[in-house]
Protein backbone atom coordinates (compact mmCIF):
# COMPACT_ATOMS: atom_id res chain seq x y z
CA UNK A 1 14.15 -55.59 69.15
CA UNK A 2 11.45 -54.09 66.84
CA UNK A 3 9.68 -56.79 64.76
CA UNK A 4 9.72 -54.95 60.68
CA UNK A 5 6.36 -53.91 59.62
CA UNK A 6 5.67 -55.62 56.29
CA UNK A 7 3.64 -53.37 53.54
CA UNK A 8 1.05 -56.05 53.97
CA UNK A 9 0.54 -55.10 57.43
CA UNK A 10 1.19 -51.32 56.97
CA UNK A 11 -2.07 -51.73 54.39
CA UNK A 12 -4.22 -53.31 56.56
CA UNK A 13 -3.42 -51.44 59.71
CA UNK A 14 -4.13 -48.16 57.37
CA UNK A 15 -7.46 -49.35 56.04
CA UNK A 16 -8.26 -50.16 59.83
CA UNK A 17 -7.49 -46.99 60.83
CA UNK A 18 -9.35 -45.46 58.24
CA UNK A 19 -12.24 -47.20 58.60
CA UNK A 20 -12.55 -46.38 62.16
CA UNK A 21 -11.91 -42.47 60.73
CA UNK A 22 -14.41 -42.23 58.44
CA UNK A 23 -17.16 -44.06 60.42
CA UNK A 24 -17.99 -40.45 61.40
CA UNK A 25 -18.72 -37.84 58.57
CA UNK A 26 -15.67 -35.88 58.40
CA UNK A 27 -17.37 -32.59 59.21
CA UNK A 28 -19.06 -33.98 62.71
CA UNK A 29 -15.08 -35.19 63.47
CA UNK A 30 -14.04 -31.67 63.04
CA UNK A 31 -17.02 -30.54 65.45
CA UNK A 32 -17.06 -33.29 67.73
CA UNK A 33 -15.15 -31.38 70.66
CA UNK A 34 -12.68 -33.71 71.04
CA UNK A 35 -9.37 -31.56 70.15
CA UNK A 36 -11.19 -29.00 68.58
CA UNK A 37 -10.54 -25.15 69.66
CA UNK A 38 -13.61 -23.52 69.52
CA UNK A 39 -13.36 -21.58 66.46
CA UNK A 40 -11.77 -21.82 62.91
CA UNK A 41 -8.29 -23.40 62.84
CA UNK A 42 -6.05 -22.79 59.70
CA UNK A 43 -2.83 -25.49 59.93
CA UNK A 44 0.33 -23.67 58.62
CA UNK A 45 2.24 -26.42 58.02
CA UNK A 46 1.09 -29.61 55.84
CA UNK A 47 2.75 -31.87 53.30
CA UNK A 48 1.54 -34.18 50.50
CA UNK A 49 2.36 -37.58 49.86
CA UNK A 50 4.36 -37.08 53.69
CA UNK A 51 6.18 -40.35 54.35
CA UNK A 52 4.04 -42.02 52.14
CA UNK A 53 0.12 -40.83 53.20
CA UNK A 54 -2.82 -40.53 50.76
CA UNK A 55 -4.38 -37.75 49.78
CA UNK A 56 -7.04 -39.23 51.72
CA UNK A 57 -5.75 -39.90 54.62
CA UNK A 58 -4.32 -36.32 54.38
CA UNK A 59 -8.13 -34.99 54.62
CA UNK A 60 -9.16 -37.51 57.23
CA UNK A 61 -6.36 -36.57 59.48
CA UNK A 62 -6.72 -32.51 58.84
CA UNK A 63 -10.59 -33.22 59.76
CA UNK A 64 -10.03 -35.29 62.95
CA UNK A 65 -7.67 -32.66 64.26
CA UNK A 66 -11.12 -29.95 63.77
CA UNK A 67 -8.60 -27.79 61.05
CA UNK A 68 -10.62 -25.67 58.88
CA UNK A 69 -8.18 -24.68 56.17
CA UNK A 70 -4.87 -26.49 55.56
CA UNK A 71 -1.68 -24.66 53.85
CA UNK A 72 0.60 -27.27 51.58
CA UNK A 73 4.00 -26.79 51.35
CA UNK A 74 6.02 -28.53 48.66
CA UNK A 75 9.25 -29.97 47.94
CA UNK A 76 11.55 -28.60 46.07
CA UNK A 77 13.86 -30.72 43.61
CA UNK A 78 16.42 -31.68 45.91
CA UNK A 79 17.40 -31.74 49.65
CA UNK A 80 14.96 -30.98 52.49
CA UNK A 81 11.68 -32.38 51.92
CA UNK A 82 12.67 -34.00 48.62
CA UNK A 83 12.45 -37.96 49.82
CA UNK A 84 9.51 -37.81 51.72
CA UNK A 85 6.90 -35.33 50.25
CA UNK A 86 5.36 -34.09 47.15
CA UNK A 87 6.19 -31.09 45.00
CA UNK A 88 5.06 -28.08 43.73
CA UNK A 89 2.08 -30.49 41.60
CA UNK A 90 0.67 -32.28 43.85
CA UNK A 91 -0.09 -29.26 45.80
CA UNK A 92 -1.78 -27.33 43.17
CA UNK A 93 -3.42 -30.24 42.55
CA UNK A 94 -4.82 -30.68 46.14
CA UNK A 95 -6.04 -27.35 45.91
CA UNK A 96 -7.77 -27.38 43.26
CA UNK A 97 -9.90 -30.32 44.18
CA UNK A 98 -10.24 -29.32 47.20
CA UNK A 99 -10.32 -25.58 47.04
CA UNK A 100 -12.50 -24.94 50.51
CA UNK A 101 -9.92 -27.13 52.58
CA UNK A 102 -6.64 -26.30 51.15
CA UNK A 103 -4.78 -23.73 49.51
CA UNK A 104 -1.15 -23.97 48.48
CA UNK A 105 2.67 -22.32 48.12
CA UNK A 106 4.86 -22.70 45.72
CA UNK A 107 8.55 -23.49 46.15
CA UNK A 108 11.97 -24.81 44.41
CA UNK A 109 15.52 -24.33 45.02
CA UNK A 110 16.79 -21.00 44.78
CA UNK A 111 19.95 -21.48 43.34
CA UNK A 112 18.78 -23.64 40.43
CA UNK A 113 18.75 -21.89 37.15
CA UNK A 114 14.95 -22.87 37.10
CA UNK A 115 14.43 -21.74 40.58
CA UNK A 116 12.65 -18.27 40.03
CA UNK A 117 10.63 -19.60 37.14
CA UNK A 118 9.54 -22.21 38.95
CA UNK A 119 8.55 -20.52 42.05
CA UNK A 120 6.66 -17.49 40.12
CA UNK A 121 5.15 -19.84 37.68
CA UNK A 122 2.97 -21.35 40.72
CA UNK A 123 2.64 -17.87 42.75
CA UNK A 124 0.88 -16.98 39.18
CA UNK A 125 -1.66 -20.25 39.87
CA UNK A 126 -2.83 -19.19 42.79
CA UNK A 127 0.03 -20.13 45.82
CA UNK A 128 -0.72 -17.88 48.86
CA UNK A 129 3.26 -17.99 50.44
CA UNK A 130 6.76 -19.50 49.23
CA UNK A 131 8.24 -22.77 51.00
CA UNK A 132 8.92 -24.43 52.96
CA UNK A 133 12.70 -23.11 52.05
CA UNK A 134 14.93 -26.34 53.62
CA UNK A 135 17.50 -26.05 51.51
CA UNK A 136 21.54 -26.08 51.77
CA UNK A 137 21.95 -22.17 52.00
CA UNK A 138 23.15 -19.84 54.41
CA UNK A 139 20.01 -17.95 55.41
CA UNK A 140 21.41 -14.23 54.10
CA UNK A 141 22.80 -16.21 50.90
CA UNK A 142 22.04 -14.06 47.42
CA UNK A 143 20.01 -17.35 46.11
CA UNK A 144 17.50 -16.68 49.69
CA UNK A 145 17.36 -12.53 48.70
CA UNK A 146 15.88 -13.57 45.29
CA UNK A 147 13.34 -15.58 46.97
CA UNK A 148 12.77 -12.62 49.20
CA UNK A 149 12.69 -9.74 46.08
CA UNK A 150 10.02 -12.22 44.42
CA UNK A 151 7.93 -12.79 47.50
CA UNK A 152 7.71 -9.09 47.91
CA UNK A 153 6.48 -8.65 44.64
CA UNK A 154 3.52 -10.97 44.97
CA UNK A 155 2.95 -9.21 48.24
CA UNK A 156 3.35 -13.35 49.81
CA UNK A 157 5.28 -14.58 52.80
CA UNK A 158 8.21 -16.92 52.89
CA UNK A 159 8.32 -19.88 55.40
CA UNK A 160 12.34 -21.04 56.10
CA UNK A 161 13.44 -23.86 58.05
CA UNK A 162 16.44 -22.78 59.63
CA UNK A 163 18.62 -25.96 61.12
CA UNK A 164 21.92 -25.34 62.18
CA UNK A 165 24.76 -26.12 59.92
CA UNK A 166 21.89 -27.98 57.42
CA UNK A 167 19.04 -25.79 56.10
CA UNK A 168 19.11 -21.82 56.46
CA UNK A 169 22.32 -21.45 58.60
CA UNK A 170 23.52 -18.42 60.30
CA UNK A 171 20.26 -17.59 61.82
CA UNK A 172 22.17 -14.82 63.75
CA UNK A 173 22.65 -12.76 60.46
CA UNK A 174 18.87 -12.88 59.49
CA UNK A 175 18.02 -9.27 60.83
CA UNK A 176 20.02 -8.48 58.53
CA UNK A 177 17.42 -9.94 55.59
CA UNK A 178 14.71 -8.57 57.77
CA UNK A 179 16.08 -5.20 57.48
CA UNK A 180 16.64 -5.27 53.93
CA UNK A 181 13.49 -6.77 53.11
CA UNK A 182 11.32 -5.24 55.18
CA UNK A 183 8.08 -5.39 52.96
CA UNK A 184 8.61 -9.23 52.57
CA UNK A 185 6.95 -11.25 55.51
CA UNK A 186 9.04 -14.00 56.72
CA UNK A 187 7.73 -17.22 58.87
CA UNK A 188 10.27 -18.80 60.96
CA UNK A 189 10.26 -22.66 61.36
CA UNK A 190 12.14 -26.10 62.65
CA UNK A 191 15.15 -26.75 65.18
CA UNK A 192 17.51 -23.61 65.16
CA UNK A 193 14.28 -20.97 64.79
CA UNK A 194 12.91 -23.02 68.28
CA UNK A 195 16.01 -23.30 70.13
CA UNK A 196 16.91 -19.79 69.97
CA UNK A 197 13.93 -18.71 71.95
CA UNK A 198 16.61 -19.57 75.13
CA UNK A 199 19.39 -16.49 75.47
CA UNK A 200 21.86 -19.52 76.60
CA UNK A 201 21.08 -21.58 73.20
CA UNK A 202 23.59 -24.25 72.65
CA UNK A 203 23.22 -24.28 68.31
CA UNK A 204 24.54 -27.59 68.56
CA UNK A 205 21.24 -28.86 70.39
CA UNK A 206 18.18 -29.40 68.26
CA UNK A 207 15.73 -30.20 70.80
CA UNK A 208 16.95 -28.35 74.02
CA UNK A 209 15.04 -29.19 77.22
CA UNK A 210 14.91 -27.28 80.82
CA UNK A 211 14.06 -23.39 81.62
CA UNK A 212 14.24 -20.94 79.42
CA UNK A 213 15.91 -17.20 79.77
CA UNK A 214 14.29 -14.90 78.06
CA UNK A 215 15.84 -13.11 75.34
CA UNK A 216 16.96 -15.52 72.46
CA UNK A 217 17.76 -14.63 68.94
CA UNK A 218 14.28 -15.72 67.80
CA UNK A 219 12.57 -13.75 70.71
CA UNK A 220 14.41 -10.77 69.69
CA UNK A 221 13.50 -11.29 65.70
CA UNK A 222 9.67 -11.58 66.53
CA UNK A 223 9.77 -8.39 69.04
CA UNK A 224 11.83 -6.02 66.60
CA UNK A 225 10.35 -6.82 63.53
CA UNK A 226 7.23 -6.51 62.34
CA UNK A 227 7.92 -8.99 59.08
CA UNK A 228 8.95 -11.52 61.25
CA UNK A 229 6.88 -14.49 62.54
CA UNK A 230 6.91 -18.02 64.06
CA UNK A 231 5.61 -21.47 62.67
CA UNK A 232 4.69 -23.38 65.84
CA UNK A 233 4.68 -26.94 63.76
CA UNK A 234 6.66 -29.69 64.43
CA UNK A 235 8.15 -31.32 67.00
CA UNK A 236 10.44 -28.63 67.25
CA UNK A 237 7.54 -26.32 67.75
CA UNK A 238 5.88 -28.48 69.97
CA UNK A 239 9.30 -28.71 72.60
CA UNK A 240 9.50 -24.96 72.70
CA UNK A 241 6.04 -24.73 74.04
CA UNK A 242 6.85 -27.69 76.47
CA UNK A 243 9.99 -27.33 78.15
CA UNK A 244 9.27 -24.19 79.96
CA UNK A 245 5.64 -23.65 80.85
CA UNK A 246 6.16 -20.49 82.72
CA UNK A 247 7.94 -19.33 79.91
CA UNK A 248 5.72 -20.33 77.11
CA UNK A 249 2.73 -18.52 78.86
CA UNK A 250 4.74 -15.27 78.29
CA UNK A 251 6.21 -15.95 75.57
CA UNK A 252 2.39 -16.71 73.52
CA UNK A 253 1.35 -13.59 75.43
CA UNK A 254 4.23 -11.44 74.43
CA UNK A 255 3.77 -12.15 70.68
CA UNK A 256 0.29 -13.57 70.00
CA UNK A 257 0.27 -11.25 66.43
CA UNK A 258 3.22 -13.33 65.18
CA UNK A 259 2.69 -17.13 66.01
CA UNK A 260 0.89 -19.19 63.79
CA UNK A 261 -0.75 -22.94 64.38
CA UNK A 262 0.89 -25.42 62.17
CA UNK A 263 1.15 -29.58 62.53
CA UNK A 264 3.47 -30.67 60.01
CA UNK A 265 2.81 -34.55 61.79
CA UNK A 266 2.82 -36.84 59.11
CA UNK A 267 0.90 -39.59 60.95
CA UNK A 268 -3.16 -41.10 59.37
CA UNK A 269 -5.39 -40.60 62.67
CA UNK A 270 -5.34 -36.57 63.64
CA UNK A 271 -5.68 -37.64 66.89
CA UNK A 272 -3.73 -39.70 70.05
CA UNK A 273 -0.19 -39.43 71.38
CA UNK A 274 0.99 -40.05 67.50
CA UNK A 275 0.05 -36.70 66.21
CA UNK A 276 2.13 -34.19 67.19
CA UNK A 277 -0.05 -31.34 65.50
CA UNK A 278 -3.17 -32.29 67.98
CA UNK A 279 -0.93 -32.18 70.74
CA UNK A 280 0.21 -28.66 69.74
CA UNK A 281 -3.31 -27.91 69.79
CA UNK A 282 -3.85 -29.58 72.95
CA UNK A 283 -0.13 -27.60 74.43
CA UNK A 284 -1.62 -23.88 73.15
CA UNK A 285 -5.44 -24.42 74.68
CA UNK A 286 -3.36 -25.44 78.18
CA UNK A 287 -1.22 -22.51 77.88
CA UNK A 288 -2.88 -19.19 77.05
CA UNK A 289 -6.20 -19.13 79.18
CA UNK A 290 -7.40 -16.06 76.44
CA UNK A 291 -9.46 -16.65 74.24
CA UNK A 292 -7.95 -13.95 72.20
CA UNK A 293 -4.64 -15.14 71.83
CA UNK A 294 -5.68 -18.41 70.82
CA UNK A 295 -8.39 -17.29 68.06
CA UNK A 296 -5.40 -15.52 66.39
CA UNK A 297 -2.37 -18.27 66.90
CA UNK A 298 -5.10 -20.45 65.23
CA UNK A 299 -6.71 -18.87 62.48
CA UNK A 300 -6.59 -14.73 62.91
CA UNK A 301 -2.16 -14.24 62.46
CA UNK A 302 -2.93 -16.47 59.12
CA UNK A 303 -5.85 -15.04 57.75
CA UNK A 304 -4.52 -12.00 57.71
CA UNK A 305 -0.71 -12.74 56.55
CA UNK A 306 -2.24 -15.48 54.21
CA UNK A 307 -5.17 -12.80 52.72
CA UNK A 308 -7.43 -16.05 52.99
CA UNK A 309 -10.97 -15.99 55.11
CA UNK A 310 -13.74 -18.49 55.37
C-alpha cells in the first residue's frame, strides 16, 4: 500500500531536489557530459505549470537534461492538457523572459467560436508552431482543416496528439489532410501516432510491446509525405524506440529528416530513471551510431521546421 505524500513533504522533497540541482550553475549541468549529446539539443515537447512544476524547476530540469532550446506547448480551454498544464499565457510569458531558452506555440480549441482568434492572436506574438492539438475531434474534422488553412498561412507547423477513440481519431484518414494540405507541416505525437509504426497494430493497445513489422500507418505517413513528421516525446515515444531495437535502428535511419527530440516528462530533476525525456536521449544515442542522424533528430529536423537557430 502506498503511504499519501502530504504537500508538506512534496515541498520539502522539491526544495531538496532543487537544491541539489542548482548546486551546479545551470550552464556547467547542461555541459557536464552526463546525458548530454554532443551538440545543441532543441526539446519539442514541454509544458508549463505540468502537474504542478515551477517555472523554475521547468529551467532546472531542461538544463540538467543538456537541452539548448525548449518549445512550450499550451493548453487549450478544455480537454487534453487542460487539468494539468498552462495555457496559451504562461507560455508567452516564459518566452519572453526567457527568450534564449524557450520559444512558444500557440493553441485553443478549434471548434470554439474563439478558437481561430485565439490561435492567430498568439501566432501574431511570436509562436513558432500550433499545439499541442489533444482535443475531442476526428483528425480530418472541418474544426482540424481550419487549424491547418491558418498554420499554412503563418508558414508554422501543427503538432496533434492522435489517441485512439480520444484525441485526433481516425488516424487512418489523415493522408487525406496531408494531401490537401500539403504546404502545412504536420508533427505527429502520443499513443495511436506510436503504435502504428507496427503493420499488425492492435488500435485498441496504447503501449504495444514485442517486434515490430515494418510498414505501419505512421511509417507509411512519414515515407510518402514530405509535410509529415514524428514527435519522439513521451512515453509513447519512448516505447516505440524500445520494443524493437532492430527495428528502431532502421526505422531512425529510414527517416532521420522527419523525427524530432521531444521530452514532454513532467518530473523536477532532468535526470535518473524518473525522466522519461533523458532516457529518450539516452534510447536515440544507443540506437543510431551516426552522428548525423542524431545532430538532426536533436536539433537540425527543428531548426529548420521551427525557422529558429542558436
Amino acid at each position: 500500500m502506498n503511504t499519501p505524500v502530504t504537500k508538506r513533504d512534496f515541498i520539502k522533497t522539491t526544495g531538496c531536489a532543487l537544491a541539489v540541482s542548482l548546486s551546479k550553475p545551470l550552464c556547467s549541468m547542461a555541459q557536464s557530459g552526463e546525458l548530454h549529446a554532443g551538440f545543441p539539443i532543441i526539446d519539442l515537447h514541454q509544458h508549463t505549470n505540468y502537474s504542478g512544476r515551477s517555472e523554475l524547476q521547468l529551467r532546472t530540469h531542461q538544463k540538467a537534461m543538456g537541452v539548448h532550446r525548449t518549445v512550450l506547448l499550451p493548453a487549450g480551454k478544455y480537454y487534453g492538457l487542460a487539468a494539468k498544464c498552462g495555457g496559451n499565457e504562461t507560455v508567452y510569458r516564459m518566452a519572453q523572459l526567457y527568450p534564449d531558452d524557450f520559444v512558444f506555440f500557440a493553441n485553443e480549441v478549434p471548434d470554439l467560436s474563439m478558437g481561430r482568434e485565439t490561435i492567430e492572436k498568439y501566432l501574431k506574438l511570436g509562436a513558432v508552431g500550433i499545439g499541442e492539438q489533444k482535443f475531442e475531434l476526428e483528425c480530418d474534422s472541418r474544426p482540424l482543416e481550419m487549424v491547418a488553412e491558418l498554420a499554412g498561412e503563418y508558414q508554422v507547423p501543427v503538432l496533434i496528439h492522435f489517441q485512439h477513440n480520444a484525441y485526433n481519431t481516425s488516424l487512418h484518414r489523415f493522408h487525406k489532410v496531408l494531401e490537401k494540405f500539403p504546404n502545412t507541416n504536420f508533427i505527429g505525437h502520443a499513443q495511436t501516432w506510436w503504435g502504428n509504426i507496427d503493420r499488425k497494430h492492435d488500435q485498441k493497445v496504447m503501449y504495444p510491446t514485442g517486434p515490430v513489422v515494418t510498414g505501419g500507418i505512421t511509417d507509411r505517413l512519414l515515407s510518402d509525405y514530405p509535410n509529415m513528421f514524428g514527435d519522439l516525446s513521451a512515453g509513447s515515444g519512448l516505447n516505440s524506440l524500445k520494443r524493437d531495437e532492430d527495428h528502431t535502428r532502421g526505422f531512425l535511419r529510414r527517416h532521420q529528416d522527419k523525427l524530432l527530440y521531444g521530452s514532454d516528462c513532467n518530473d523536477i530533476l532532468g535526470r535518473g530513471p524518473g525522466c522519461q525525456g533523458s532516457e529518450t536521449i539516452k534510447t536515440v544515442m544507443e540506437l543510431s551510431a551516426d552522428k548525423e542522424i542524431r545532430s538532426k533528430i536533436f536539433h537540425r529536423n527543428a531548426s529548420r521546421l521551427l525557422k529558429i537557430s542558436f
